[in-house]
Each structure stands twice: as C-alpha cells, then as structure tokens.
N, C-alpha and C. Protein backbone atom coordinates (compact mmCIF):
# COMPACT_ATOMS: atom_id res chain seq x y z
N UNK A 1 63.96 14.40 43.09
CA UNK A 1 63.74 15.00 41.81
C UNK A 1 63.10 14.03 40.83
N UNK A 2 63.71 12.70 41.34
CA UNK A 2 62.86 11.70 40.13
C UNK A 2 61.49 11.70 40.20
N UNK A 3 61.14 11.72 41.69
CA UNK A 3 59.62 11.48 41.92
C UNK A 3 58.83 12.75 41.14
N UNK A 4 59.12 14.02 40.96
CA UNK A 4 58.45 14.72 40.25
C UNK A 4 58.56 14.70 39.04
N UNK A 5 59.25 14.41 38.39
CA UNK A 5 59.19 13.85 37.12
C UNK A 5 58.17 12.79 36.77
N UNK A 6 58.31 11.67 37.60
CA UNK A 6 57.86 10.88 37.36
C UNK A 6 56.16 11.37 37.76
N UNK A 7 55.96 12.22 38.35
CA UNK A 7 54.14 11.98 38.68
C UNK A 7 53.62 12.97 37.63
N UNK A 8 54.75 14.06 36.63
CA UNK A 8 54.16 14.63 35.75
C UNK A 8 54.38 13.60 34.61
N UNK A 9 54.45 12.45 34.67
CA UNK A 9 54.72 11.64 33.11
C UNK A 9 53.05 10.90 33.54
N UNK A 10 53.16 10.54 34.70
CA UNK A 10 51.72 9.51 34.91
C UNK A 10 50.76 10.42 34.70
N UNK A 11 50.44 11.82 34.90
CA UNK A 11 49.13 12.81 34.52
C UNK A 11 48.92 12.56 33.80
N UNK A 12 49.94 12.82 32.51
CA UNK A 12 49.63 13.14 31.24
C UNK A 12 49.05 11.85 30.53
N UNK A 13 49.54 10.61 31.15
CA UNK A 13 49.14 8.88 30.48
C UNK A 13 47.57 8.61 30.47
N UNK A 14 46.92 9.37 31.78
CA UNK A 14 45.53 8.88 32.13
C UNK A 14 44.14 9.66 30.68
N UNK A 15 44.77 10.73 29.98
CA UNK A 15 43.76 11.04 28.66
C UNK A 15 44.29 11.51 28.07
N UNK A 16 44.93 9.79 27.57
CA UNK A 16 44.87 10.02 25.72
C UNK A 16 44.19 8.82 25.45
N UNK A 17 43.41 8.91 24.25
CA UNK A 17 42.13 7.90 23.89
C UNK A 17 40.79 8.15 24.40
N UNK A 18 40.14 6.50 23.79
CA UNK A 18 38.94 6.63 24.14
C UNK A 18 39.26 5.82 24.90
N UNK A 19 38.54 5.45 25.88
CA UNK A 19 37.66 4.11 27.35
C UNK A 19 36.97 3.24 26.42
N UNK A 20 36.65 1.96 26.75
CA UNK A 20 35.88 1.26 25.93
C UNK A 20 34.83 1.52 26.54
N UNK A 21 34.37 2.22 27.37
CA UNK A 21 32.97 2.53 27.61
C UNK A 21 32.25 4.02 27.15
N UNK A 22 33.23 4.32 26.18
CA UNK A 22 32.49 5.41 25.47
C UNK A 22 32.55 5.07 24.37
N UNK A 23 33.21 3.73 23.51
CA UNK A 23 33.58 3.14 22.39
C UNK A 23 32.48 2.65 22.45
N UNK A 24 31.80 1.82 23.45
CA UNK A 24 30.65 0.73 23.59
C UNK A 24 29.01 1.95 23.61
N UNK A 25 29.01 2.91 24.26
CA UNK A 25 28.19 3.77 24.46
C UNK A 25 28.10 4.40 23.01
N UNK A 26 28.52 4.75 22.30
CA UNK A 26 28.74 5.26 20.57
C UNK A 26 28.33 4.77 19.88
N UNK A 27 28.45 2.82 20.16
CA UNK A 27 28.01 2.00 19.28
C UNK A 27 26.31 1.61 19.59
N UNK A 28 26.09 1.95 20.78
CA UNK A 28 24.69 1.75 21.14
C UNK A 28 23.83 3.10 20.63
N UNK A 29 24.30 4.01 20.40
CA UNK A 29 23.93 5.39 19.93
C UNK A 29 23.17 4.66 18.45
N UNK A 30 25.09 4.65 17.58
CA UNK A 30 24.78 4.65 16.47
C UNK A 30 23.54 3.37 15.86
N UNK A 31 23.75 2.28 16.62
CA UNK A 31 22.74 0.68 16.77
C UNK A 31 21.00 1.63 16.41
N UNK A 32 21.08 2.37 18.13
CA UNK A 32 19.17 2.42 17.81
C UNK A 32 19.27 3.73 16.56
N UNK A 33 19.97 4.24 16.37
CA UNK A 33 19.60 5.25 15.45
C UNK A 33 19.14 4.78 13.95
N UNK A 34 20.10 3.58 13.45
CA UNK A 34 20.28 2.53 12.60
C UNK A 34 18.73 1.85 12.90
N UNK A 35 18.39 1.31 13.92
CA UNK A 35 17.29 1.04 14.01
C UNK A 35 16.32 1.39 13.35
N UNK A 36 15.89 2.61 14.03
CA UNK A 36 15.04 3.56 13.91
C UNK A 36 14.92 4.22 11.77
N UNK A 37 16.02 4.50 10.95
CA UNK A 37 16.14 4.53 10.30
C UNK A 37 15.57 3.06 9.57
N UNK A 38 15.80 1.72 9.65
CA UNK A 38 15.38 0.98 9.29
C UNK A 38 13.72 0.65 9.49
N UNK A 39 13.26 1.22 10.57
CA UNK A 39 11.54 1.00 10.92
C UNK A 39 11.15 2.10 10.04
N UNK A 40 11.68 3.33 9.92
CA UNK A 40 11.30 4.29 9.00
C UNK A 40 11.14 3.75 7.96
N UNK A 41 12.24 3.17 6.69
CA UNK A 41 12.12 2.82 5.80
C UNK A 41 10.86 1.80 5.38
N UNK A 42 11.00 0.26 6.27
CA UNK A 42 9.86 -0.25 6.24
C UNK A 42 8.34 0.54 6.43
N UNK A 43 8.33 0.97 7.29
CA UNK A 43 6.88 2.02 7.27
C UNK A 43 6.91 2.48 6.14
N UNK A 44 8.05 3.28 5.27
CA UNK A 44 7.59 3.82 3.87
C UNK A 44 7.54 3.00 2.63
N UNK A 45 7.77 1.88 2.99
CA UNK A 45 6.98 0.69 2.03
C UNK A 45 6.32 0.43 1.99
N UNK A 46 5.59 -0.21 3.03
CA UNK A 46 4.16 -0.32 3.90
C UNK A 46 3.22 0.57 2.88
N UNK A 47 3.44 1.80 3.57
CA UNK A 47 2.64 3.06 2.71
C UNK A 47 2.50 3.02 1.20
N UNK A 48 4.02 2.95 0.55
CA UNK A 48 3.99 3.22 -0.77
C UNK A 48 2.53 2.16 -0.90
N UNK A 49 3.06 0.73 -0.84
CA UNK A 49 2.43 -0.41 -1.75
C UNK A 49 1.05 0.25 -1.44
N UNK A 50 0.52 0.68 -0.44
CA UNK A 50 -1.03 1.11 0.02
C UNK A 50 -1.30 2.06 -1.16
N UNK A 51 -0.37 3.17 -1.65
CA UNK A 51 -0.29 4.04 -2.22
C UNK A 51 -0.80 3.57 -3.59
N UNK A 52 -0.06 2.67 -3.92
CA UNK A 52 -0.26 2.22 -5.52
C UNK A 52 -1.46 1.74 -5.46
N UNK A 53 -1.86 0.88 -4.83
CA UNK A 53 -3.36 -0.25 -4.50
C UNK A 53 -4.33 0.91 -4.73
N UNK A 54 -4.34 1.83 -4.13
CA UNK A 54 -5.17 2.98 -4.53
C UNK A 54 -5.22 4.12 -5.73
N UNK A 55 -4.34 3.53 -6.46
CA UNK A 55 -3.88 4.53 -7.86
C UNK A 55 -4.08 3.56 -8.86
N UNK A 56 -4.36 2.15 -8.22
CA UNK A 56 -4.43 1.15 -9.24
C UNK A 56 -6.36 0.93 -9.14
N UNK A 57 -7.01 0.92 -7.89
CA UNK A 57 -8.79 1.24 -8.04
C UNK A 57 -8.59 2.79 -8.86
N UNK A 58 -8.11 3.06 -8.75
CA UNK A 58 -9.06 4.88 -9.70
C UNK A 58 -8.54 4.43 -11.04
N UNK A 59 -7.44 4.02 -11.45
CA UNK A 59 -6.93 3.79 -13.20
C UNK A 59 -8.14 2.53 -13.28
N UNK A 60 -8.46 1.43 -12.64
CA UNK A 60 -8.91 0.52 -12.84
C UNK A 60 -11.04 1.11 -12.91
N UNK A 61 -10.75 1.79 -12.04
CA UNK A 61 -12.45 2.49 -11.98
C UNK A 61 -12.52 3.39 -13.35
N UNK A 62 -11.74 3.90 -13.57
CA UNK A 62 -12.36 4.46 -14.82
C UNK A 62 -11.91 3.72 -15.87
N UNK A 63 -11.08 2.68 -16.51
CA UNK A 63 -11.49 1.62 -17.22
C UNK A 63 -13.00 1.29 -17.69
N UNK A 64 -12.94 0.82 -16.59
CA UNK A 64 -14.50 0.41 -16.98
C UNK A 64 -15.32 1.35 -17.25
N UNK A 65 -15.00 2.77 -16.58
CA UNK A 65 -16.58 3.72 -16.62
C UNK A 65 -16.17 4.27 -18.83
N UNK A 66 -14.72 3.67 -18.88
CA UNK A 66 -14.68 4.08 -20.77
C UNK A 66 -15.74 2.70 -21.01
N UNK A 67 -15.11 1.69 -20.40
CA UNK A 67 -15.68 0.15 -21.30
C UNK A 67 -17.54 0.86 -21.48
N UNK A 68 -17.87 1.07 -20.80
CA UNK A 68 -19.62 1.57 -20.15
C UNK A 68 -19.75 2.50 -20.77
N UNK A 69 -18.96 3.28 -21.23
CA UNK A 69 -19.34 4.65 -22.06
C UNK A 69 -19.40 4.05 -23.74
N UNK A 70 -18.54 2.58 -24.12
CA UNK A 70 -17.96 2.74 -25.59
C UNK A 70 -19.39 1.74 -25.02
N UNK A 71 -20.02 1.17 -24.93
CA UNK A 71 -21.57 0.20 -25.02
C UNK A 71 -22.94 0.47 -24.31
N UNK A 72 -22.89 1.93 -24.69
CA UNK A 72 -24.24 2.69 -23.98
C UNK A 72 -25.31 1.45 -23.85
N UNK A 73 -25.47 0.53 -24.69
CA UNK A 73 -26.54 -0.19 -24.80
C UNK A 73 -26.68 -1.01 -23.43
N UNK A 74 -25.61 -1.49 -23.01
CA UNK A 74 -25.69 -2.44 -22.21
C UNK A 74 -25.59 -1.83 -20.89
N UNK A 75 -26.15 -2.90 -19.87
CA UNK A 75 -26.51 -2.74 -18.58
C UNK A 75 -25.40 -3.42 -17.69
N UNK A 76 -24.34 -2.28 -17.28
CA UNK A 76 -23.27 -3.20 -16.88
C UNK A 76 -23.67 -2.89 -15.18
N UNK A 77 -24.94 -2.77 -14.63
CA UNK A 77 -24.98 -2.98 -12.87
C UNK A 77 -25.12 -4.01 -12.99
N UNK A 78 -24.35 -4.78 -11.30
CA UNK A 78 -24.21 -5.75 -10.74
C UNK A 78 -25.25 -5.89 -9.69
N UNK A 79 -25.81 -5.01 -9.33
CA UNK A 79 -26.95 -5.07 -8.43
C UNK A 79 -26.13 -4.67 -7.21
N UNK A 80 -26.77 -5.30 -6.31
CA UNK A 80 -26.23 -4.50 -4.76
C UNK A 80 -25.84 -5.15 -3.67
N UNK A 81 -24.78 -6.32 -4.27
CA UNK A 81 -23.93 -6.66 -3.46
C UNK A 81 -22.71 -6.51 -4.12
N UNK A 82 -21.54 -6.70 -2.91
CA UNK A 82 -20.54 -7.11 -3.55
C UNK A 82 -20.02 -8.19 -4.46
N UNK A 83 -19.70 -8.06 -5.74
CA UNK A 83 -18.84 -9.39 -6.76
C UNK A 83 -17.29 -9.53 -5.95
N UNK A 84 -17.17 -10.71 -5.57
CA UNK A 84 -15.96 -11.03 -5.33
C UNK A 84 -15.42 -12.38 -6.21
N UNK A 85 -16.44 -12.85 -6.88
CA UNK A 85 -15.46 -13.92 -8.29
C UNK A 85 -15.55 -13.41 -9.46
N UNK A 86 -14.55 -13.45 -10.22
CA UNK A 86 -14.45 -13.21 -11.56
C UNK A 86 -15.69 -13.62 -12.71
N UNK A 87 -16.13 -12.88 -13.14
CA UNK A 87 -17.28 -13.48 -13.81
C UNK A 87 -16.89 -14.48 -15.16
N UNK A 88 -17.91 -15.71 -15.63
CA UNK A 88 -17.20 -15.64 -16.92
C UNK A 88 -17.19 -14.69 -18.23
N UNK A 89 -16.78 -15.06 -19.06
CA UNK A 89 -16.85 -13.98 -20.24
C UNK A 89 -17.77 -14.46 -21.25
N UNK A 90 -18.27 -15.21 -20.99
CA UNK A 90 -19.72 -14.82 -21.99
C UNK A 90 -19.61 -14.87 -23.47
N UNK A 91 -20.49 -14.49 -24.13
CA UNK A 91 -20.32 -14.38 -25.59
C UNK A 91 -20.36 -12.43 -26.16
N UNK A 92 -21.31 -11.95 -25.29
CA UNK A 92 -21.68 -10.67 -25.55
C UNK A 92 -20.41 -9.88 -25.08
N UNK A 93 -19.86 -8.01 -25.41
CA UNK A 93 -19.21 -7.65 -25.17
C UNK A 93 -19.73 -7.11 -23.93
N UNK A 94 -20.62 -6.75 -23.36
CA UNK A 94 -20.68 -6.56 -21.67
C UNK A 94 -19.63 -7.72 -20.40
N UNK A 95 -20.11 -8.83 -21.06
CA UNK A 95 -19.66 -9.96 -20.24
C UNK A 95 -17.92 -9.89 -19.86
N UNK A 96 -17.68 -9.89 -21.80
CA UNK A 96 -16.13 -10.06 -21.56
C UNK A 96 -15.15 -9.07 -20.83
N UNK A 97 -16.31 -7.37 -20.80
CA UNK A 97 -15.72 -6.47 -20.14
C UNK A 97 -15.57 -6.63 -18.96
N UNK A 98 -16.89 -7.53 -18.50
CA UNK A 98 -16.83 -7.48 -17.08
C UNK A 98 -15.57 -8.78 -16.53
N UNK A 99 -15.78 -9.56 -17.60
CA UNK A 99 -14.22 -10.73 -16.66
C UNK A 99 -13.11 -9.78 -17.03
N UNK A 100 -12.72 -9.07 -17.95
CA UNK A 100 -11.33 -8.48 -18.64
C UNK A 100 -11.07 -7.64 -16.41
N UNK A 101 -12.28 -6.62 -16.39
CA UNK A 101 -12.15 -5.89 -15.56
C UNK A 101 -11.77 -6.32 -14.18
N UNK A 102 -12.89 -7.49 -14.05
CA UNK A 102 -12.68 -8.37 -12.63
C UNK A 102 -11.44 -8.67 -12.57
N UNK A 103 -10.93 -9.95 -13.49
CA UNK A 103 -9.31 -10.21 -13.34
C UNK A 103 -8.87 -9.25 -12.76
N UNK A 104 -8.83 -7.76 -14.00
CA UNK A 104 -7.67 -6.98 -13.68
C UNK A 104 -7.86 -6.13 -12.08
N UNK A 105 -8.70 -6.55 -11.89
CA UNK A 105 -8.75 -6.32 -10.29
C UNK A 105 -7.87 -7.16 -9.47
N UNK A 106 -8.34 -8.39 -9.59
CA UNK A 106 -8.00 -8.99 -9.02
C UNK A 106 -6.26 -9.57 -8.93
N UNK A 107 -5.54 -9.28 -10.53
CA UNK A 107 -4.48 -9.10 -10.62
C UNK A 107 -3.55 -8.22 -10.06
N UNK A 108 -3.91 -6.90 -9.90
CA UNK A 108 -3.81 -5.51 -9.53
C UNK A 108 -3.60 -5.71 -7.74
N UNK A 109 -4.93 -5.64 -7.23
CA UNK A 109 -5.60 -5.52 -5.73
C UNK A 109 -5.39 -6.71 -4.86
N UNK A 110 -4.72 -7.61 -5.63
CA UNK A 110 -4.76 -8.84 -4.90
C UNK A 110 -5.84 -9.98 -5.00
N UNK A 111 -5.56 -11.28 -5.19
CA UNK A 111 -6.26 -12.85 -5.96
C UNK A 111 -6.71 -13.24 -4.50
N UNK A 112 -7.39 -12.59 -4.12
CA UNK A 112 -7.69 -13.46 -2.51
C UNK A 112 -9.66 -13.01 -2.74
N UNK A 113 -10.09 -13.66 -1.54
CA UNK A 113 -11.66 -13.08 -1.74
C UNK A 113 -12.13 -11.75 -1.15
N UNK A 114 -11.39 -11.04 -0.52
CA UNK A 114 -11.57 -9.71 -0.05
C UNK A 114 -11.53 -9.02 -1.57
N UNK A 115 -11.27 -9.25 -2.67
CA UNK A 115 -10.90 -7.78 -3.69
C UNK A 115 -12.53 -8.19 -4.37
N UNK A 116 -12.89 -7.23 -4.12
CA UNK A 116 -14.50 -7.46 -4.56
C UNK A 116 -14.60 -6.25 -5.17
N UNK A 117 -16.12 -6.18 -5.95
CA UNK A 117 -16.07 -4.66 -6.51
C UNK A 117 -18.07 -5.05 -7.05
N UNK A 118 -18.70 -3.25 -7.36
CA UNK A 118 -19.87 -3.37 -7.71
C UNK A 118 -20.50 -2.31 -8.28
N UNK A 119 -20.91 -2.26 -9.35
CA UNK A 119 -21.49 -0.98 -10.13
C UNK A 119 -22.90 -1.42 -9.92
N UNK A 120 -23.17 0.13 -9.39
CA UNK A 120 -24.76 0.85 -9.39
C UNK A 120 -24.72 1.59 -10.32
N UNK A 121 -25.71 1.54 -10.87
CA UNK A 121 -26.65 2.63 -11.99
C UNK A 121 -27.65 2.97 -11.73
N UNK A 122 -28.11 4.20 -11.75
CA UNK A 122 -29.39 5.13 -11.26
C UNK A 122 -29.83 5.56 -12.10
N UNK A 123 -31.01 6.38 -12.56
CA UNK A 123 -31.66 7.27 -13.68
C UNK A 123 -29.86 8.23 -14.08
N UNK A 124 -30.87 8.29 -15.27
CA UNK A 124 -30.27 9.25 -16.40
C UNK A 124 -28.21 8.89 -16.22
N UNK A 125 -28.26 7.72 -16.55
CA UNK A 125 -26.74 7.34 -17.00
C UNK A 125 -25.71 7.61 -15.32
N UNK A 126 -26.27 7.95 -14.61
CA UNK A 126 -25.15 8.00 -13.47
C UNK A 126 -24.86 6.77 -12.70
N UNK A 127 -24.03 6.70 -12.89
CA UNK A 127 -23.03 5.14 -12.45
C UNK A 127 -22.19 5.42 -11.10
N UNK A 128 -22.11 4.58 -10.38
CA UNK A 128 -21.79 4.50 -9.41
C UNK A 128 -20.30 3.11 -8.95
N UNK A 129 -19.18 3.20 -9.02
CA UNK A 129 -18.17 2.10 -8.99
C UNK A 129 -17.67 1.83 -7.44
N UNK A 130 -17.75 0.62 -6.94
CA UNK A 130 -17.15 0.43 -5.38
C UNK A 130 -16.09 -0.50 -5.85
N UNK A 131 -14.63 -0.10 -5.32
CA UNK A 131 -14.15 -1.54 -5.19
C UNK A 131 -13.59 -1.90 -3.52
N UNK A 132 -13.29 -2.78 -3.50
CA UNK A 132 -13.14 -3.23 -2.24
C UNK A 132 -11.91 -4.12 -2.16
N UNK A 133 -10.75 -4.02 -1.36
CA UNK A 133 -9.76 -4.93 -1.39
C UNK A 133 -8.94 -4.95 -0.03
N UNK A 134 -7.99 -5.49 -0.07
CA UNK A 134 -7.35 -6.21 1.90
C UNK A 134 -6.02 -5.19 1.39
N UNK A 135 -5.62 -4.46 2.89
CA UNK A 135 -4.98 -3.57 2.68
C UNK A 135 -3.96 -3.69 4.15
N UNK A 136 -3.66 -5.11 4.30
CA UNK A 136 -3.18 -5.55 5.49
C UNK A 136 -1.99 -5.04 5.77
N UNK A 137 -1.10 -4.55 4.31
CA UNK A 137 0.12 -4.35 4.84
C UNK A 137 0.29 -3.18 5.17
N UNK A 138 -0.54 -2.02 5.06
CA UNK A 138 -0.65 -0.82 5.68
C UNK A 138 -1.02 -0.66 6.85
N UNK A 139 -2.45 -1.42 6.83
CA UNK A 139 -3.29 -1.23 7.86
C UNK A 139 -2.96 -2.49 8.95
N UNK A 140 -2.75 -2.12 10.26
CA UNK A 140 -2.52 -3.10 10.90
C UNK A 140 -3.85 -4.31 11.13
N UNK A 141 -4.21 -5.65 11.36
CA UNK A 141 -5.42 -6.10 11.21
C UNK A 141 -6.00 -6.22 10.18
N UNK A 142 -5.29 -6.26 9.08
CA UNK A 142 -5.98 -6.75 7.39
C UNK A 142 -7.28 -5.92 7.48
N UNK A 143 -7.25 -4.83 7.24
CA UNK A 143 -8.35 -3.73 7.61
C UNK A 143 -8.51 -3.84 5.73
N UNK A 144 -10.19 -3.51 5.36
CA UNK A 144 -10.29 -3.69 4.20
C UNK A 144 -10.53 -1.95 3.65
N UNK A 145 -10.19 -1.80 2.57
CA UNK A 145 -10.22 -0.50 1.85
C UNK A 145 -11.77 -0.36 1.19
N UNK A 146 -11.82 0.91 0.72
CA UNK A 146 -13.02 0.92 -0.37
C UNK A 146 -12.84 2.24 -1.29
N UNK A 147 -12.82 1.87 -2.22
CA UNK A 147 -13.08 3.09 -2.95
C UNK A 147 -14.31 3.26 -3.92
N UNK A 148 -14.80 4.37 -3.67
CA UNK A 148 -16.04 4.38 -4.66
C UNK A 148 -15.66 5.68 -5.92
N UNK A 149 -16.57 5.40 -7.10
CA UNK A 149 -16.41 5.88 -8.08
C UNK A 149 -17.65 6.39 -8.80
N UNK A 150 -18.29 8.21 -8.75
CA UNK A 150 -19.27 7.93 -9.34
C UNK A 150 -19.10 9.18 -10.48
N UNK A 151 -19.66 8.57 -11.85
CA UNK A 151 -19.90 9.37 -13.25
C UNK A 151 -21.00 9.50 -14.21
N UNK A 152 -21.58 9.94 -14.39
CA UNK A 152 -22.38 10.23 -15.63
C UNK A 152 -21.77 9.72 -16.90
N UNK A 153 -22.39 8.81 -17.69
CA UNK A 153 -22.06 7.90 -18.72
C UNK A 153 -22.43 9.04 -20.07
C-alpha cells in the first residue's frame, strides 16, 4: 500500500515550475527582441538627423533667395562650380550675405569640405540654389546629398 502512495506523490513532483531550459530559452527570446528594438531605434536616429539636414538646406535655400530678393541690384551667382569655403565678407552687402549664408551652411550641414553650395542665375531673375553636404550617417559610405533650389527673384 505504501508503494502506491508513494508513486502517486512522485507524479505529481515532476511539473511544478519552470526547467532552467525554458528560463534560459525566454531570456534568449526576450535578448534578440531587445536587440532588434534597439537597431530600430538607432536606424530612427540615423534618419531623423538626415531629416533635419534636409529641412535645414530648404530654410537655409530660401534665406538667401529673401537676402537676393531685398538687393535686386546685385549679382549674387557664383558661377558653375561648387563653393565649398566660406567666402570673406567684404565691404558691400552682397559679400556679407554671401559669408552670413556660407557659415550658416556650414554651421547647419556640417564644417567639413563636402558642405558646398552654388547659385545660378539665368535671364529674367530666375535663380537657381544647389547645396551639397556628407550625409554619412544615413547613408551608408558617406554618400553626399544635394538639394537644389529654383525661384524667380
């Protein structure tokens, strides 16, 4: 009689709990999921900063296309390469627009020699704005951006 007693007490001993190999298997679950959540996040940083860099050429492109509108007189093309140094500022108000603008490029887009930028002008007041800057942390390979900008003055 003892022996049946006793083999219904040992059934019941073998599940209650967890195994440490479903304790250990749970934690590897929850690990890459945690992961994965963390590569997400970084990727949406990545992006944002790309995001702004490009909200900061269009606020920064039309800057200038006001500076160019308030001094019809002056001839603010650069000709047809890219400017990648800050110009100096000069005595005239074209000049100083153009260092005020460069800096703020270069403050903005990044102080390295990739943030370049260049206004074309064509007949009858239509202006044309490129800027150009390193967009490495988005783009894998420091891949360079461009944005162009064109308005009637």
């Amino acid at each position: 009689m003892s022996n049946r007693f006793s083999r219904a007490r040992n059934a019941g001993q073998g599940e209650g709990g967890f195994s440490l190999l479903e304790v250990l298997i749970a934690v590897v679950v929850l690990s890459v999921g945690l992961l994965g959540m963390a590569a997400l996040q970084i990727n949406a940083t990545k992006n944002n900063q790309s995001s702004y860099q490009r909200t900061q050429a269009v606020m920064l492109s039309y800057l200038m296309l006001d500076a160019m509108r308030a001094n019809r007189a002056a001839s603010y093309d650069t000709g047809n390469n890219m400017t990648c140094a800050v110009p100096g500022a000069g005595g005239d108000r074209r000049s100083r627009d153009l260092n005020i603008w460069f800096q703020s490029l270069k403050d903005q887009l990044g102080n390295v020699d990739s943030t370049c930028a260049r206004i074309a002008c064509v007949a009858n007041n239509v202006c044309t704005i490129y800027i150009q800057w390193n967009d490495e942390r988005a783009m894998a390979g420091g891949n360079a951006q461009t944005f162009s900008f064109t308005s009637r003055l």
